[in-house]
C-alpha atoms as a PDB file:
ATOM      1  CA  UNK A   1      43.373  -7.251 -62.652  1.00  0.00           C
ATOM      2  CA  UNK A   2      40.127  -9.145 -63.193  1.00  0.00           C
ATOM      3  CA  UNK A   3      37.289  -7.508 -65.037  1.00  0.00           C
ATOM      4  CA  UNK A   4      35.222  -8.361 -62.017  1.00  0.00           C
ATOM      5  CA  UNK A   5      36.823  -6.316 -59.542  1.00  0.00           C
ATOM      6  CA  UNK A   6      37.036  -3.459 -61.626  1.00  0.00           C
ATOM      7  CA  UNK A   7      33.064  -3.175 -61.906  1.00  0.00           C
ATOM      8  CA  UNK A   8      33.094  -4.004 -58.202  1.00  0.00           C
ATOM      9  CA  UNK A   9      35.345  -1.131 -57.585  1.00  0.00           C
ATOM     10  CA  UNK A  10      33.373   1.196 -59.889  1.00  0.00           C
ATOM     11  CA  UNK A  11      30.050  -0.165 -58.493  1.00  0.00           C
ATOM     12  CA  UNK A  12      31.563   1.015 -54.729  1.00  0.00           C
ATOM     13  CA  UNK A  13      32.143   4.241 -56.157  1.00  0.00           C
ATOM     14  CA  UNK A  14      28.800   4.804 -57.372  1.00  0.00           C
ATOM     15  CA  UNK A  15      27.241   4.160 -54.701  1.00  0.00           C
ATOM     16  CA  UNK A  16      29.232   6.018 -52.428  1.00  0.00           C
ATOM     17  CA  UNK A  17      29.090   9.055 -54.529  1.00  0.00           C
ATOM     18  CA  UNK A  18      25.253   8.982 -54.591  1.00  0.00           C
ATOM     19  CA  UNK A  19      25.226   8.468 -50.538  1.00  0.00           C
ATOM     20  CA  UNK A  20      26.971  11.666 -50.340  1.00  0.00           C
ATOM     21  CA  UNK A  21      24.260  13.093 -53.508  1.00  0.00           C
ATOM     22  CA  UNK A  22      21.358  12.529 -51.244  1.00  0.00           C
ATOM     23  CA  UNK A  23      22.951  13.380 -47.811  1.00  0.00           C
ATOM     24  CA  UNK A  24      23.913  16.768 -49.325  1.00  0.00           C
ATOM     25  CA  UNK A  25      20.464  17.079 -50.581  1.00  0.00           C
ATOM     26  CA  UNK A  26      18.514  16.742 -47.686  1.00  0.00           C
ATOM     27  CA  UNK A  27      20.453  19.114 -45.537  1.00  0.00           C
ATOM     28  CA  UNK A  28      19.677  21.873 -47.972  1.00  0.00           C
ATOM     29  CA  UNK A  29      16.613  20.701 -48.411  1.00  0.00           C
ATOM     30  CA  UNK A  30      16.473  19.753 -52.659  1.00  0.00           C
ATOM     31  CA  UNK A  31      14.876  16.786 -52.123  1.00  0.00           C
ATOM     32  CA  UNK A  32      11.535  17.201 -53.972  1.00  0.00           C
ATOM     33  CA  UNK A  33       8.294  15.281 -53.152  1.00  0.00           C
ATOM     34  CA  UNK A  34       7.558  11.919 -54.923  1.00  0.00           C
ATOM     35  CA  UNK A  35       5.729  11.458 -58.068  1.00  0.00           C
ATOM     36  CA  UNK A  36       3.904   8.382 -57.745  1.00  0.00           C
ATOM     37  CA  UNK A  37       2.842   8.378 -61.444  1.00  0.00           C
ATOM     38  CA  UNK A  38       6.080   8.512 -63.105  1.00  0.00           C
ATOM     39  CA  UNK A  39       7.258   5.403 -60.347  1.00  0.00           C
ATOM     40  CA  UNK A  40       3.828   3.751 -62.267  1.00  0.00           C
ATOM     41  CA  UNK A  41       5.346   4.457 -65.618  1.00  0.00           C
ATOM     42  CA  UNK A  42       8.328   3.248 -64.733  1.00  0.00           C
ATOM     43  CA  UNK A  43       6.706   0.239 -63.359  1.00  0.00           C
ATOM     44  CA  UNK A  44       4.934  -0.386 -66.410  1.00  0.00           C
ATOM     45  CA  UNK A  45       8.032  -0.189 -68.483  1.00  0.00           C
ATOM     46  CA  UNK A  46       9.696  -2.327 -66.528  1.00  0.00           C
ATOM     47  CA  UNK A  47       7.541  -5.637 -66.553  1.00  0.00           C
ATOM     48  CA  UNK A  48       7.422  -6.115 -70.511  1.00  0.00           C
ATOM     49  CA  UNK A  49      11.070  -5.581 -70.858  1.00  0.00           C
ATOM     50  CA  UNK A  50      11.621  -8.101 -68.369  1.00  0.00           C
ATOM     51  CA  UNK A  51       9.597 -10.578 -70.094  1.00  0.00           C
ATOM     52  CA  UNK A  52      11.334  -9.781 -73.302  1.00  0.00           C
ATOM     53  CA  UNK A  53      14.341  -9.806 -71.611  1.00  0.00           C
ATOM     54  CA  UNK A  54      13.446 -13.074 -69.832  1.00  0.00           C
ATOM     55  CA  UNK A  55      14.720 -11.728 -66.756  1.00  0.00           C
ATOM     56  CA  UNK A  56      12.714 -11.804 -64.153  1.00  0.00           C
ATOM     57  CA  UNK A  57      13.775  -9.820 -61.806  1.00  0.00           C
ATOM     58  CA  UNK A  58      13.129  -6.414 -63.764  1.00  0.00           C
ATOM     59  CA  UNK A  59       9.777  -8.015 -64.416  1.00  0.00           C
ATOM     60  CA  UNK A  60       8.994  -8.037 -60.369  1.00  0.00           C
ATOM     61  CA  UNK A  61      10.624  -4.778 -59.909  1.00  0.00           C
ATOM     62  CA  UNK A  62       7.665  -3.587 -62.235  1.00  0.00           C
ATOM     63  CA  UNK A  63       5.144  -4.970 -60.764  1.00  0.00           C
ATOM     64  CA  UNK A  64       6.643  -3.921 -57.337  1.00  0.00           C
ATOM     65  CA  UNK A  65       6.562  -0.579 -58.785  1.00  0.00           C
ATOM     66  CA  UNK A  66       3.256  -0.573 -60.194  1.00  0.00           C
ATOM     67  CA  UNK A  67       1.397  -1.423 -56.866  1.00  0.00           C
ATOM     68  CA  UNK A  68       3.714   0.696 -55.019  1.00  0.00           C
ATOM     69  CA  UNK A  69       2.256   3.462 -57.161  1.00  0.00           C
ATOM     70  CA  UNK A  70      -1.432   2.445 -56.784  1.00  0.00           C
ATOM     71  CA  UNK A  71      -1.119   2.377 -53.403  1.00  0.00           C
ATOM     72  CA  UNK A  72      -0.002   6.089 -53.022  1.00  0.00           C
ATOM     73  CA  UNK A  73      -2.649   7.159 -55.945  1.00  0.00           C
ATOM     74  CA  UNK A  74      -3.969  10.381 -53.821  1.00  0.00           C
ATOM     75  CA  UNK A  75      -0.406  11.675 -53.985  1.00  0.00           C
ATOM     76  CA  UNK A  76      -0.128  11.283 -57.754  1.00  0.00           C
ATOM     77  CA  UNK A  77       1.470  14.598 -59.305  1.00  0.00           C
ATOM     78  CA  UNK A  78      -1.158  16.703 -61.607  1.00  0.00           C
ATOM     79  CA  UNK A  79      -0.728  15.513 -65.550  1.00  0.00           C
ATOM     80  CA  UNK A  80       0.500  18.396 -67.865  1.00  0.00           C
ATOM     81  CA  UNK A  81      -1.689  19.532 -69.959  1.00  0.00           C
ATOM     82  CA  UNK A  82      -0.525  20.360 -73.588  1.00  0.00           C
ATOM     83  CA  UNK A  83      -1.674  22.731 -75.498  1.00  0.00           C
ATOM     84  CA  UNK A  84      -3.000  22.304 -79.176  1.00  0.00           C
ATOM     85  CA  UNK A  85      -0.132  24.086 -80.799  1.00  0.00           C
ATOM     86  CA  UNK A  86       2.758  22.730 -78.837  1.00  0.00           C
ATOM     87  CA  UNK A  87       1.927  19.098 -79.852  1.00  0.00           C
ATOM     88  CA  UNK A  88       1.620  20.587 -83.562  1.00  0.00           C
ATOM     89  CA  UNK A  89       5.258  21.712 -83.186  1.00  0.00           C
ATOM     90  CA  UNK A  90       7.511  20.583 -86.311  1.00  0.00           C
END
């Protein structure tokens, strides 16, 4: 069997498992609200590794990202604070 197909298969799978992942979720209500600033990270980690990459379609995704998350700034989720001694942790 070609390698192609294979990935195609498992790709189908994948997808259809997380359909049924977020289906399930939303009846019983685990869906959680968005954080806007970890889609901004995410965003932001995308684009350079895209340019390294020299792909640029993970490049646009985090740019896509990144304005997606500026544009919902008010719902931003509250940053942790940390205290003195946990970042002192060994």
């Amino acid at each position: 069997m070609d390698d192609s197909m294979i990935f195609l298969g498992l790709g189908i799978i994948t997808m259809l498992l997380m359909a049924v992942g977020v289906i399930v979720a939303r009846r019983y209500g685990k869906l959680g609200n968005r954080d806007y600033r970890v889609i901004f990270v995410l965003g932001i980690s995308l684009f350079p590794v895209g340019m390294v990459l020299d792909n640029p379609v993970l490049s646009i995704l985090g740019i896509v990202y990144m304005i997606w998350a500026l544009v919902n700034r008010d719902k931003w989720g509250k940053p942790h604070k940390e205290s003195y001694s946990d970042s002192q942790a060994i």
